[in-house]
Protein backbone atom coordinates (compact mmCIF):
# COMPACT_ATOMS: atom_id res chain seq x y z
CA UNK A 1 -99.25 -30.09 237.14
CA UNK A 2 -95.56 -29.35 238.25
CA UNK A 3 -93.24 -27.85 236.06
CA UNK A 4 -89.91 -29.21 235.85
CA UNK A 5 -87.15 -27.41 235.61
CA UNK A 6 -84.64 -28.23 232.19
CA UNK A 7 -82.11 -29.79 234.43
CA UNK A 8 -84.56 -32.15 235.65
CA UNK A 9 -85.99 -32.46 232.31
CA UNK A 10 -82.34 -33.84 231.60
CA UNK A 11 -81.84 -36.06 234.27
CA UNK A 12 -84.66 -38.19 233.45
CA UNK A 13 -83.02 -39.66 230.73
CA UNK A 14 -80.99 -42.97 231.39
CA UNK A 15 -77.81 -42.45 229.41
CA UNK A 16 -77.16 -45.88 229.78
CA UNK A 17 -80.17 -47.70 229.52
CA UNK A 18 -80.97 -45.64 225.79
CA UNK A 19 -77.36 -46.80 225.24
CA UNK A 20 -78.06 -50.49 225.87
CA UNK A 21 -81.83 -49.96 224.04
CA UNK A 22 -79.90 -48.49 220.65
CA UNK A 23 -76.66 -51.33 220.72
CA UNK A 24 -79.51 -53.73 220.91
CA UNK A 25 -81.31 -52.33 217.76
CA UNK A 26 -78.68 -52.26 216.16
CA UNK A 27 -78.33 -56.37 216.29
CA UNK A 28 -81.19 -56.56 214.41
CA UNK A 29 -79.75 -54.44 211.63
CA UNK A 30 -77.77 -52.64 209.11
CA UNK A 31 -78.84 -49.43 209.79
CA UNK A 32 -77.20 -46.66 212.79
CA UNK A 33 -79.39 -45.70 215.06
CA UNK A 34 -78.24 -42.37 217.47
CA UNK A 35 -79.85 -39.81 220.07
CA UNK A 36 -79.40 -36.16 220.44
CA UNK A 37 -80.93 -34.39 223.19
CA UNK A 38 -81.39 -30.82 222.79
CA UNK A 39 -81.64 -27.65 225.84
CA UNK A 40 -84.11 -25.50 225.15
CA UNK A 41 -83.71 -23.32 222.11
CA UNK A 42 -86.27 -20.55 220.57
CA UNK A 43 -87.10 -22.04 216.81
CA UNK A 44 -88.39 -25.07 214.66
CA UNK A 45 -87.30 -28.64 216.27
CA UNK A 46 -87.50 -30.51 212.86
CA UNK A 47 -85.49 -28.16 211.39
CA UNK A 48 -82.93 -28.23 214.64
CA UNK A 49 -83.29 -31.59 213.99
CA UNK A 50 -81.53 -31.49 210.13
CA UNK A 51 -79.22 -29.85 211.55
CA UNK A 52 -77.78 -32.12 213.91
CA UNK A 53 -78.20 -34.63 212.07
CA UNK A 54 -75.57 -33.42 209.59
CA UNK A 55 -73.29 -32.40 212.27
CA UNK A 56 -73.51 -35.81 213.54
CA UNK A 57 -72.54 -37.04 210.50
CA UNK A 58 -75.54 -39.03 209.87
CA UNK A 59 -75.85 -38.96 206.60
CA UNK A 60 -72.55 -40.43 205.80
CA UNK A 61 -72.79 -43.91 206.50
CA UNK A 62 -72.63 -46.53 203.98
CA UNK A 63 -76.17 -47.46 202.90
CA UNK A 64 -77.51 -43.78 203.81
CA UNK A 65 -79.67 -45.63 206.59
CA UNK A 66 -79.16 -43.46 209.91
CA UNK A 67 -81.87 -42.51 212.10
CA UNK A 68 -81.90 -39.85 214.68
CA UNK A 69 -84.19 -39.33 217.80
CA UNK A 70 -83.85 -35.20 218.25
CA UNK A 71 -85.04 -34.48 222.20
CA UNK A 72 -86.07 -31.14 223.42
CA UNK A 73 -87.13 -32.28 226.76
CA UNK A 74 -87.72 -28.51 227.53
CA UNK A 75 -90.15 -28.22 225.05
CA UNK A 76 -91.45 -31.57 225.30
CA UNK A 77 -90.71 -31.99 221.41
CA UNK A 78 -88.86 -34.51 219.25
CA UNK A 79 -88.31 -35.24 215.49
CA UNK A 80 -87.22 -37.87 214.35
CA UNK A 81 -85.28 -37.22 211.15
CA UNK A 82 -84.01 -40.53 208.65
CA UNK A 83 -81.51 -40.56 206.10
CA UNK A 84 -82.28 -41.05 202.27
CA UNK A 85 -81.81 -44.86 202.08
CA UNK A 86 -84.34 -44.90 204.39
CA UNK A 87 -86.98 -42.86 202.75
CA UNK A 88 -86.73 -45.40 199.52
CA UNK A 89 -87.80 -47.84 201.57
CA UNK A 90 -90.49 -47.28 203.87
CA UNK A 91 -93.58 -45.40 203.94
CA UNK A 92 -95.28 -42.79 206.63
CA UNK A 93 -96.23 -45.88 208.32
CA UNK A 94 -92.99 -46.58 209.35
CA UNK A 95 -92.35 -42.59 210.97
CA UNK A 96 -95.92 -42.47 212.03
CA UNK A 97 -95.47 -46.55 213.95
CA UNK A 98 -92.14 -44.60 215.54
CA UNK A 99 -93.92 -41.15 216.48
CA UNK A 100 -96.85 -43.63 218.34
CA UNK A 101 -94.79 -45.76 220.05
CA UNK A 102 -93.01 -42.91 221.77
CA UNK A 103 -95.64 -40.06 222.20
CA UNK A 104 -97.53 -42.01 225.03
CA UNK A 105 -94.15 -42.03 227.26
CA UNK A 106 -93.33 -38.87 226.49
CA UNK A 107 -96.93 -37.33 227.33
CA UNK A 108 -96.39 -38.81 230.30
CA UNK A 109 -92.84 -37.24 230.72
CA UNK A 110 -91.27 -41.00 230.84
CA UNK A 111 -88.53 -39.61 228.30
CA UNK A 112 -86.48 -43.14 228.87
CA UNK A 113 -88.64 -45.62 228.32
CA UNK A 114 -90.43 -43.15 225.26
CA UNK A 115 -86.92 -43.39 223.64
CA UNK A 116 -86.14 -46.82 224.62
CA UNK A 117 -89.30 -48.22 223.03
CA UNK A 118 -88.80 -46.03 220.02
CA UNK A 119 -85.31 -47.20 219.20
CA UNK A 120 -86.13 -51.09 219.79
CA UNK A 121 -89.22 -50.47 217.42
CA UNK A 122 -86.90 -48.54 214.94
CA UNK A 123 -84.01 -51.50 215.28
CA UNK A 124 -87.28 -54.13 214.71
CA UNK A 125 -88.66 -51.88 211.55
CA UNK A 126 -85.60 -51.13 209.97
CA UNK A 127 -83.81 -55.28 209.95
CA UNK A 128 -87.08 -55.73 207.28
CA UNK A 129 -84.90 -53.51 204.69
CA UNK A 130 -81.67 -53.12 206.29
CA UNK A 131 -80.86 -56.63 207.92
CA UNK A 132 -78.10 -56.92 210.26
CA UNK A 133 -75.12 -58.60 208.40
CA UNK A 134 -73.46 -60.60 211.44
CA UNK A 135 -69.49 -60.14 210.97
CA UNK A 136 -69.51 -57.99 207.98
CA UNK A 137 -71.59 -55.14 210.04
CA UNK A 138 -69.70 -52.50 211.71
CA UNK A 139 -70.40 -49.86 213.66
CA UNK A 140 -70.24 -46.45 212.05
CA UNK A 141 -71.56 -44.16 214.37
CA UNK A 142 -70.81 -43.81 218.58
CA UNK A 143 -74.05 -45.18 220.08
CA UNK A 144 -73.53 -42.88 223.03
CA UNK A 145 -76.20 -39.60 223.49
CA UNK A 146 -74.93 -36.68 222.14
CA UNK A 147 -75.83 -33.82 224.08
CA UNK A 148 -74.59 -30.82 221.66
CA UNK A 149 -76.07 -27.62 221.56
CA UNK A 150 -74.95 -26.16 218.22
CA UNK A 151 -78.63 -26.24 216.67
């Protein structure tokens, strides 16, 4: 097996396919879905994870509902980390369903389509509790990636 090296790691991802993937979840509901991809770090990746997710300012949107995919393509980790309106609605099922969906890609190192299929499965999931609410639905977070590395 050939190792890749973290740039090439990084340029598997399609910005703007994982773009077009979340602004289409996002039809189908309430909730904000966003991406942070992470270069390799020494520590815990769900706890990397919180932490971005605050930075991002994830957990300030309107019905708490935010969900973020946290990459380390390095590592060939992720966590994916939901606000608290979330967790009053759904059970492991839902997290376990997303964690699924994705792992097969990403085993595979197919980080696009891994994170495309999780966020149209998220968007799908998520318009069960948090419908989308046509004109009255705005978009509170950039859908863009957000490649920080302040973890």
């Amino acid at each position: 097996m050939a190792i890749l090296s973290q740039r090439k790691l990084l340029n598997q991802i399609d910005d703007d396919r994982v773009k077009a993937a979340i602004v289409e979840a996002e039809r189908q509901t309430s909730g904000e879905i966003r991406v942070s991809v992470s270069r390799f770090f020494w520590g815990n990746v769900r706890h990397a994870a919180e932490k971005a997710f605050q930075r991002l300012g994830m957990n300030a949107t309107r019905d708490r509902n935010g969900i973020l995919f946290f990459i380390v393509p390095s590592r060939r980790a992720f966590a994916i980390i939901g606000d608290e309106g979330i967790h009053q609605k759904v059970g492991q099922e839902f997290w376990n369903k997303l964690v699924t969906t994705m792992s097969q890609d990403f085993v595979a190192g197919k980080f696009t389509e891994g994170l495309i299929s999780g966020i149209i499965e998220s968007g799908r999931l998520l318009g069960v509790h948090f419908p989308f609410e046509g004109e009255m639905d705005f978009n509170e977070l950039p859908d863009d990636i957000d490649y920080g590395n302040k973890e």
